[in-house]
PDB file of N, CA and C in Angstrom:
ATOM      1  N   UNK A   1       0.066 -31.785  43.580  1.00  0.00           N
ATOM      2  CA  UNK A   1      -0.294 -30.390  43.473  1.00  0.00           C
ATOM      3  C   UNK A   1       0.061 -29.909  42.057  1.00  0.00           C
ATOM      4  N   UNK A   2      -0.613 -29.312  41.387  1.00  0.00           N
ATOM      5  CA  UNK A   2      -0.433 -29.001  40.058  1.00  0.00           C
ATOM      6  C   UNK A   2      -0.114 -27.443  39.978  1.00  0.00           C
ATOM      7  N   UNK A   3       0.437 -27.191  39.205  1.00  0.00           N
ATOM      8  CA  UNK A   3       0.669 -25.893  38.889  1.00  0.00           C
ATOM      9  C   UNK A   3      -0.125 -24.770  38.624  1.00  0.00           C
ATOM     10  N   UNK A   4      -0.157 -23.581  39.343  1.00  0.00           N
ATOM     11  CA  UNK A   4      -1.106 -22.365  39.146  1.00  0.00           C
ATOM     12  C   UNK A   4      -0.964 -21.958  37.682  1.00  0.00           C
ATOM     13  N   UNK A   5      -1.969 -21.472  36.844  1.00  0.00           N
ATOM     14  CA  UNK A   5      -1.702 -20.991  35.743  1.00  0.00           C
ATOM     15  C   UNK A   5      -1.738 -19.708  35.760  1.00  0.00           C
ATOM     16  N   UNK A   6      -0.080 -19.220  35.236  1.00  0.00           N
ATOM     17  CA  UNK A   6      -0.167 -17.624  35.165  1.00  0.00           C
ATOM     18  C   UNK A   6      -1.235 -16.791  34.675  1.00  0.00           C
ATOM     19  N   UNK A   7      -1.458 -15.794  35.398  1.00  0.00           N
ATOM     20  CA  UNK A   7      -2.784 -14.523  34.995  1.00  0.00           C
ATOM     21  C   UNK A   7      -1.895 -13.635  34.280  1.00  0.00           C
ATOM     22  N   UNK A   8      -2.382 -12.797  33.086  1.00  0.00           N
ATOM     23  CA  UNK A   8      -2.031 -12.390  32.336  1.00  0.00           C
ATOM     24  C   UNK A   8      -2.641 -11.187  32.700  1.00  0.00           C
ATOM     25  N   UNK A   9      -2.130  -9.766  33.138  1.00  0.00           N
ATOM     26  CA  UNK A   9      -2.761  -8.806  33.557  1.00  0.00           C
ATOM     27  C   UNK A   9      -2.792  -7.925  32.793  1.00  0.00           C
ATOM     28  N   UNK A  10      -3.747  -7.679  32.168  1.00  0.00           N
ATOM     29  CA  UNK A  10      -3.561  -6.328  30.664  1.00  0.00           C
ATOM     30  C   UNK A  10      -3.371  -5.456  31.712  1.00  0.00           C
ATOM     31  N   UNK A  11      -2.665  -4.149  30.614  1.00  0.00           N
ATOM     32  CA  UNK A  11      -2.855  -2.929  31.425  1.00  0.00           C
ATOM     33  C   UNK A  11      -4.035  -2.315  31.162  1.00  0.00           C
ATOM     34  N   UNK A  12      -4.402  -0.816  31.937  1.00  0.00           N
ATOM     35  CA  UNK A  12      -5.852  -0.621  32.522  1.00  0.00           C
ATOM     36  C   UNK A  12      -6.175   0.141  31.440  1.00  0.00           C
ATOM     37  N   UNK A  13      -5.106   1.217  31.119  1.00  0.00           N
ATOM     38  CA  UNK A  13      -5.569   1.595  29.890  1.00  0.00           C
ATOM     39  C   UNK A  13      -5.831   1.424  28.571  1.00  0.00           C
ATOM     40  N   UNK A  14      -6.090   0.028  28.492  1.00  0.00           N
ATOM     41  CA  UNK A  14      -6.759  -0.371  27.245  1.00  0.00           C
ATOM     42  C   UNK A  14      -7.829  -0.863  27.478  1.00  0.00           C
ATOM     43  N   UNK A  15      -8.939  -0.688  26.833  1.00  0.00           N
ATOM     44  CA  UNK A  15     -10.370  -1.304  26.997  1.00  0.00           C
ATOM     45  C   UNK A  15     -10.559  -2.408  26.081  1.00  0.00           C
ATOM     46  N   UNK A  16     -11.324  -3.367  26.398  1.00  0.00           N
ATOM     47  CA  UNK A  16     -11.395  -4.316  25.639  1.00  0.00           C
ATOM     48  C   UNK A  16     -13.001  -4.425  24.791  1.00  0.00           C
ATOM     49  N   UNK A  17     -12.648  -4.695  23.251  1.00  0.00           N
ATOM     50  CA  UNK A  17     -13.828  -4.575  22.490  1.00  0.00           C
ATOM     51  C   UNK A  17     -14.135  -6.245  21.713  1.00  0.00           C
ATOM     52  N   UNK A  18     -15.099  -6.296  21.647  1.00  0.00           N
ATOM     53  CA  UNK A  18     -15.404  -7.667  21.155  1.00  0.00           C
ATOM     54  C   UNK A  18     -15.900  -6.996  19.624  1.00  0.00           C
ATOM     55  N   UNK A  19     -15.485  -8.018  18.586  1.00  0.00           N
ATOM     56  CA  UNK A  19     -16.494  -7.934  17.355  1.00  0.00           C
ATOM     57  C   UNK A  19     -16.964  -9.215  16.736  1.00  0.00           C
ATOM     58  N   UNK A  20     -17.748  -8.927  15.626  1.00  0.00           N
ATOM     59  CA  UNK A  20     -18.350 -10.155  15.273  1.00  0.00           C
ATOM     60  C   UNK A  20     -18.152 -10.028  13.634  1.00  0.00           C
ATOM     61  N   UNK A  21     -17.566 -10.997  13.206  1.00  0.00           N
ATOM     62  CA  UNK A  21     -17.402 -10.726  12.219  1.00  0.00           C
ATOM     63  C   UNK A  21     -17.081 -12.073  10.935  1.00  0.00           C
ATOM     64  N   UNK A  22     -17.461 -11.830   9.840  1.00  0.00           N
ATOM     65  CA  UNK A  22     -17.356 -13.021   8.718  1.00  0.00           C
ATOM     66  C   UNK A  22     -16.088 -14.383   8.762  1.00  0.00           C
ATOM     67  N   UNK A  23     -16.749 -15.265   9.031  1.00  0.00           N
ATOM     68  CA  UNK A  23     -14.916 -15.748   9.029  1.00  0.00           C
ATOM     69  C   UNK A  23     -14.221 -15.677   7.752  1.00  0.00           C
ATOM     70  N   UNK A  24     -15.164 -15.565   6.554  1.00  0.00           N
ATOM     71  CA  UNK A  24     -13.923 -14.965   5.488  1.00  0.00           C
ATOM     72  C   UNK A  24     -13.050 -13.765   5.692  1.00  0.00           C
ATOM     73  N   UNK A  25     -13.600 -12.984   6.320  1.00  0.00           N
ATOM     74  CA  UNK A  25     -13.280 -11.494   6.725  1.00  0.00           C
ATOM     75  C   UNK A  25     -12.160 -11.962   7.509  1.00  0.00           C
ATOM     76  N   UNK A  26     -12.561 -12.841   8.764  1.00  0.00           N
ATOM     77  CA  UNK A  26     -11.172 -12.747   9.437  1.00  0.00           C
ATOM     78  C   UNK A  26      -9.917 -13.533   8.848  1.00  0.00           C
ATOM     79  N   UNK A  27     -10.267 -14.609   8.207  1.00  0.00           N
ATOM     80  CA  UNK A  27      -9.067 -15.498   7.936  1.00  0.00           C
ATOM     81  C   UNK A  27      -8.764 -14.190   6.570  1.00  0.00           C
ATOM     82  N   UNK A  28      -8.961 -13.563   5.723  1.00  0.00           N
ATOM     83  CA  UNK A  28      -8.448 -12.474   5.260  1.00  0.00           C
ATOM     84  C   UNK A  28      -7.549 -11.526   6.138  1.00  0.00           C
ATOM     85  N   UNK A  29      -8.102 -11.407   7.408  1.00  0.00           N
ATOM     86  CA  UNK A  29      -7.242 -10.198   8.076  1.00  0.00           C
ATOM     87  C   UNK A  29      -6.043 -11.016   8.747  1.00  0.00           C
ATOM     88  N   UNK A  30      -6.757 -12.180   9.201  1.00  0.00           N
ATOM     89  CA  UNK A  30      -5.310 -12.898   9.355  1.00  0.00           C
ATOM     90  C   UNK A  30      -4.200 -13.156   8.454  1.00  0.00           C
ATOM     91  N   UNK A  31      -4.504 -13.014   7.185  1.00  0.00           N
ATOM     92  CA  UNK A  31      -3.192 -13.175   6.550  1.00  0.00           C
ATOM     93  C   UNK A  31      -3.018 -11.907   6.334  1.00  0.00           C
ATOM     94  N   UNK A  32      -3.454 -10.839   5.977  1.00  0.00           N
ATOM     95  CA  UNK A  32      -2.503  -9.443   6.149  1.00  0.00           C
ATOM     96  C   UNK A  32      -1.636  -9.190   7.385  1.00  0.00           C
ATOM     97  N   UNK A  33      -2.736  -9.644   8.386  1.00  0.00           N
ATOM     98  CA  UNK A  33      -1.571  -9.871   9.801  1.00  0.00           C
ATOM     99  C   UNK A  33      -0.611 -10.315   9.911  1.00  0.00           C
ATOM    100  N   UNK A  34      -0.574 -11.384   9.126  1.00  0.00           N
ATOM    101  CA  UNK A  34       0.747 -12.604   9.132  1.00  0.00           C
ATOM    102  C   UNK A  34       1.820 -11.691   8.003  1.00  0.00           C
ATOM    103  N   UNK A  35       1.744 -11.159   6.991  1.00  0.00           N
ATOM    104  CA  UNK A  35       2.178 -10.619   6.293  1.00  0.00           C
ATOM    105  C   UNK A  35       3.179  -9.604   7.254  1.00  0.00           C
ATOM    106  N   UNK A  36       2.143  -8.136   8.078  1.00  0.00           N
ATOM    107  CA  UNK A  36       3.336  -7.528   8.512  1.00  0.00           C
ATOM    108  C   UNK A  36       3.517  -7.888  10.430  1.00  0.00           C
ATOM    109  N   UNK A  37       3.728  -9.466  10.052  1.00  0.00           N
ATOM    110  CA  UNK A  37       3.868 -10.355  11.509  1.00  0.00           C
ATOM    111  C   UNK A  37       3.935  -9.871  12.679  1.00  0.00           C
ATOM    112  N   UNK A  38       2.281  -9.252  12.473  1.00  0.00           N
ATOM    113  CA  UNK A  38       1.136  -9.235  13.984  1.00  0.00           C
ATOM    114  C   UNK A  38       0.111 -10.267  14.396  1.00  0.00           C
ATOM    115  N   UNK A  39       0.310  -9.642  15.695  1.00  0.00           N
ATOM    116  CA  UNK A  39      -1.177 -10.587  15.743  1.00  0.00           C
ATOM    117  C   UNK A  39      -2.029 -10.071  15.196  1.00  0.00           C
ATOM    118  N   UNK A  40      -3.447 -11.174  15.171  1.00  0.00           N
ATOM    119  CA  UNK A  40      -4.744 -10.233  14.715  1.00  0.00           C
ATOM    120  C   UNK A  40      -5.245  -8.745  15.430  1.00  0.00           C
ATOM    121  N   UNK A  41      -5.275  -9.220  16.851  1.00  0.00           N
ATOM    122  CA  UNK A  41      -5.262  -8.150  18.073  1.00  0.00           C
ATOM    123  C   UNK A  41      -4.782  -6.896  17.312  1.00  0.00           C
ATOM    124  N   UNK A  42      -3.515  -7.443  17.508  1.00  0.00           N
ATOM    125  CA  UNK A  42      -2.600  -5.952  17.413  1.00  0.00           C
ATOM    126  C   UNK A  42      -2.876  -5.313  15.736  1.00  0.00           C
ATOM    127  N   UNK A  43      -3.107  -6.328  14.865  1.00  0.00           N
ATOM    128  CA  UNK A  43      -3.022  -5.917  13.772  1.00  0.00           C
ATOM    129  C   UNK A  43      -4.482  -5.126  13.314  1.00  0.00           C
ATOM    130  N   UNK A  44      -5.468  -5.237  14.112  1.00  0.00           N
ATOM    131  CA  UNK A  44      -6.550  -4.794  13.830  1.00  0.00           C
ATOM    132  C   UNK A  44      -6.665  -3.105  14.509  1.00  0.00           C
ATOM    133  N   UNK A  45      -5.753  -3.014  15.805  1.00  0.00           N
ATOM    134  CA  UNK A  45      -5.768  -1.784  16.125  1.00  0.00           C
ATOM    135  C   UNK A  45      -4.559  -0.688  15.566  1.00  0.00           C
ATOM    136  N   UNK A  46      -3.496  -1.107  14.924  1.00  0.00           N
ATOM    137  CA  UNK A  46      -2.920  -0.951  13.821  1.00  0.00           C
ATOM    138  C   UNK A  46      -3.603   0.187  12.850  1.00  0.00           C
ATOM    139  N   UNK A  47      -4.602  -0.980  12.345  1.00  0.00           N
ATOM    140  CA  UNK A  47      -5.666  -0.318  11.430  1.00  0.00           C
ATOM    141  C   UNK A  47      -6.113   1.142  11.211  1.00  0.00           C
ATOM    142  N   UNK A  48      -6.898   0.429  12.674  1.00  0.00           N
ATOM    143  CA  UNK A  48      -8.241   0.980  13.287  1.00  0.00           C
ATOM    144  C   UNK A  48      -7.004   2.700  14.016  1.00  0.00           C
ATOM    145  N   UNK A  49      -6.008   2.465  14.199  1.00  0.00           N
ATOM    146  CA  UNK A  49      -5.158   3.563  14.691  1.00  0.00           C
ATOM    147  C   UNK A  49      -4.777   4.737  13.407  1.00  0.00           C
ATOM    148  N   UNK A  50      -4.434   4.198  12.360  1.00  0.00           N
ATOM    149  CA  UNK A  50      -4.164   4.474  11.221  1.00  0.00           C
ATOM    150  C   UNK A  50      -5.447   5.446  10.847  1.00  0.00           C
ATOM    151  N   UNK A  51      -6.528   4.816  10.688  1.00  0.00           N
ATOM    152  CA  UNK A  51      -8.046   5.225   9.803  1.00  0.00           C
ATOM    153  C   UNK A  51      -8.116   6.605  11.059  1.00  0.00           C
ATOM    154  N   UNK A  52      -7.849   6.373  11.985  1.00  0.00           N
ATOM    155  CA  UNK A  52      -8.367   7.871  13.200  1.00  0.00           C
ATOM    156  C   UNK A  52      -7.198   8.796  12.666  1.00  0.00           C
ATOM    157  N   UNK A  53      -5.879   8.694  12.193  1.00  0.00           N
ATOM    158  CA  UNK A  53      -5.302   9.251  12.429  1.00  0.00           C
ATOM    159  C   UNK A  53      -5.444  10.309  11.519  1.00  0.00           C
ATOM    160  N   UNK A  54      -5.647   9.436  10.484  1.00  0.00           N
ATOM    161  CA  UNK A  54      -6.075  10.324   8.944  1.00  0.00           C
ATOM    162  C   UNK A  54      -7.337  10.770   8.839  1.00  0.00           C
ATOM    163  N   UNK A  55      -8.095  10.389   9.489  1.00  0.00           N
ATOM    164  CA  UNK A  55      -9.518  11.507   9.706  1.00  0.00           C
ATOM    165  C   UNK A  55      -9.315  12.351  10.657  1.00  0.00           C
ATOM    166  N   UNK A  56      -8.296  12.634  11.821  1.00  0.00           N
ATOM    167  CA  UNK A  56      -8.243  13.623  12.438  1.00  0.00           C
ATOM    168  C   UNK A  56      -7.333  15.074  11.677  1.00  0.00           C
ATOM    169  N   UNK A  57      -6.435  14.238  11.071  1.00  0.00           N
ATOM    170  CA  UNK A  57      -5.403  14.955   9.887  1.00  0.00           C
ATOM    171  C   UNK A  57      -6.507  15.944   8.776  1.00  0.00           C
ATOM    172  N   UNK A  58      -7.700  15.043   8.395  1.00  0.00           N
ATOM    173  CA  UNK A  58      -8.656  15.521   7.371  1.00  0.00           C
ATOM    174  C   UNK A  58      -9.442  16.944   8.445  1.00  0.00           C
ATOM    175  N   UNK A  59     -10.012  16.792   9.129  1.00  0.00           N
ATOM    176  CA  UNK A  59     -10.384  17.324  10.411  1.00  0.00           C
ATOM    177  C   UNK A  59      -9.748  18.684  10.595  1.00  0.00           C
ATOM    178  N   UNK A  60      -8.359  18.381  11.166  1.00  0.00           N
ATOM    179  CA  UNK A  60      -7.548  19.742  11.442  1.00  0.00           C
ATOM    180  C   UNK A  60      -7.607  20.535   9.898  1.00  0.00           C
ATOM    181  N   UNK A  61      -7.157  19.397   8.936  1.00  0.00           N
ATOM    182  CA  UNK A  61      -6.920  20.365   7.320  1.00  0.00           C
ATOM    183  C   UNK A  61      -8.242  21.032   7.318  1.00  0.00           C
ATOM    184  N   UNK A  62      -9.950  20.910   7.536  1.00  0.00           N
ATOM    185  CA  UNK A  62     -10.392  21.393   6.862  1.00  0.00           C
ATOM    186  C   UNK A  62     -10.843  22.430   7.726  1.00  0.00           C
ATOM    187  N   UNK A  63     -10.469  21.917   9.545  1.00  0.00           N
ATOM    188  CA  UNK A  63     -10.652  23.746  10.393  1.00  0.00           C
ATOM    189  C   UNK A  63      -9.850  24.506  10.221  1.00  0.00           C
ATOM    190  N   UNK A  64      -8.464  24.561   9.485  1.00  0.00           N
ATOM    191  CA  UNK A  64      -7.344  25.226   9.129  1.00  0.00           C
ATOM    192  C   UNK A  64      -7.618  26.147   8.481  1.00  0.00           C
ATOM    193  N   UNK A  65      -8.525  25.053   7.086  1.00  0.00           N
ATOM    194  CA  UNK A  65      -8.774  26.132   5.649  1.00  0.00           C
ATOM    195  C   UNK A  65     -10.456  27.003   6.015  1.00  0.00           C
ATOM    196  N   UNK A  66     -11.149  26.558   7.418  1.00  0.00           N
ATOM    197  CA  UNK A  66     -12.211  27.848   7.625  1.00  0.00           C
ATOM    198  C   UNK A  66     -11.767  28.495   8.381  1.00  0.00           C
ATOM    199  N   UNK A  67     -10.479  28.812   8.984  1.00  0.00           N
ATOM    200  CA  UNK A  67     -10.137  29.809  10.051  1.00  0.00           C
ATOM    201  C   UNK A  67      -9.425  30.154   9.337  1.00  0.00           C
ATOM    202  N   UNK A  68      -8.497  29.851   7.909  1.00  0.00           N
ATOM    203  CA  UNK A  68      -7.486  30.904   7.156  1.00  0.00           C
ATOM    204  C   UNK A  68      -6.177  30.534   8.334  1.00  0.00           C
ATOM    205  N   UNK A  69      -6.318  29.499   9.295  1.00  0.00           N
ATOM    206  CA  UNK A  69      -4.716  29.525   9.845  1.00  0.00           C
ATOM    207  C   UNK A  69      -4.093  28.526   9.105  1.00  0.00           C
ATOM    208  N   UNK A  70      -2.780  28.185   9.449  1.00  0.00           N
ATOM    209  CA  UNK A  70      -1.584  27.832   9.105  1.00  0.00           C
ATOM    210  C   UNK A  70      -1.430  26.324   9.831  1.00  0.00           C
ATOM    211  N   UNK A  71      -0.932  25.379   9.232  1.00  0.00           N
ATOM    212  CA  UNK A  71      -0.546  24.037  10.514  1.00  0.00           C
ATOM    213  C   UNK A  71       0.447  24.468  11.556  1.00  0.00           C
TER     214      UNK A  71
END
């Protein structure tokens, strides 16, 4: 009898996205990954977390400065 192989159960609230992309591109992102020692996974939503955060930041700054309010 051989051994069951553990299931790895993501949690629900993350959705899963596929991309397609250059393998120069990735073996590039893999070594920035390796640099601040992530995975690619994680290191790509990292990113991708970062780039929303600062366009939502750009976003609030520029409904701020047409309503004349304050942060």
């Amino acid at each position: 009898m051989t051994a069951a192989t553990p299931q790895i159960k993501m949690p629900t609230s993350l959705a899963k996205i596929m991309i397609y992309a250059p393998y120069d591109l990735k073996e590039k992102i893999e070594r920035l990954a390796k640099k601040e020692n992530r995975s690619l996974s994680n290191y790509i939503v990292t990113v991708l977390q970062r780039i929303a955060e600062e366009e939502n930041e750009q976003v609030m700054d520029a409904e701020s400065r047409d309503t004349g309010e304050l942060k």
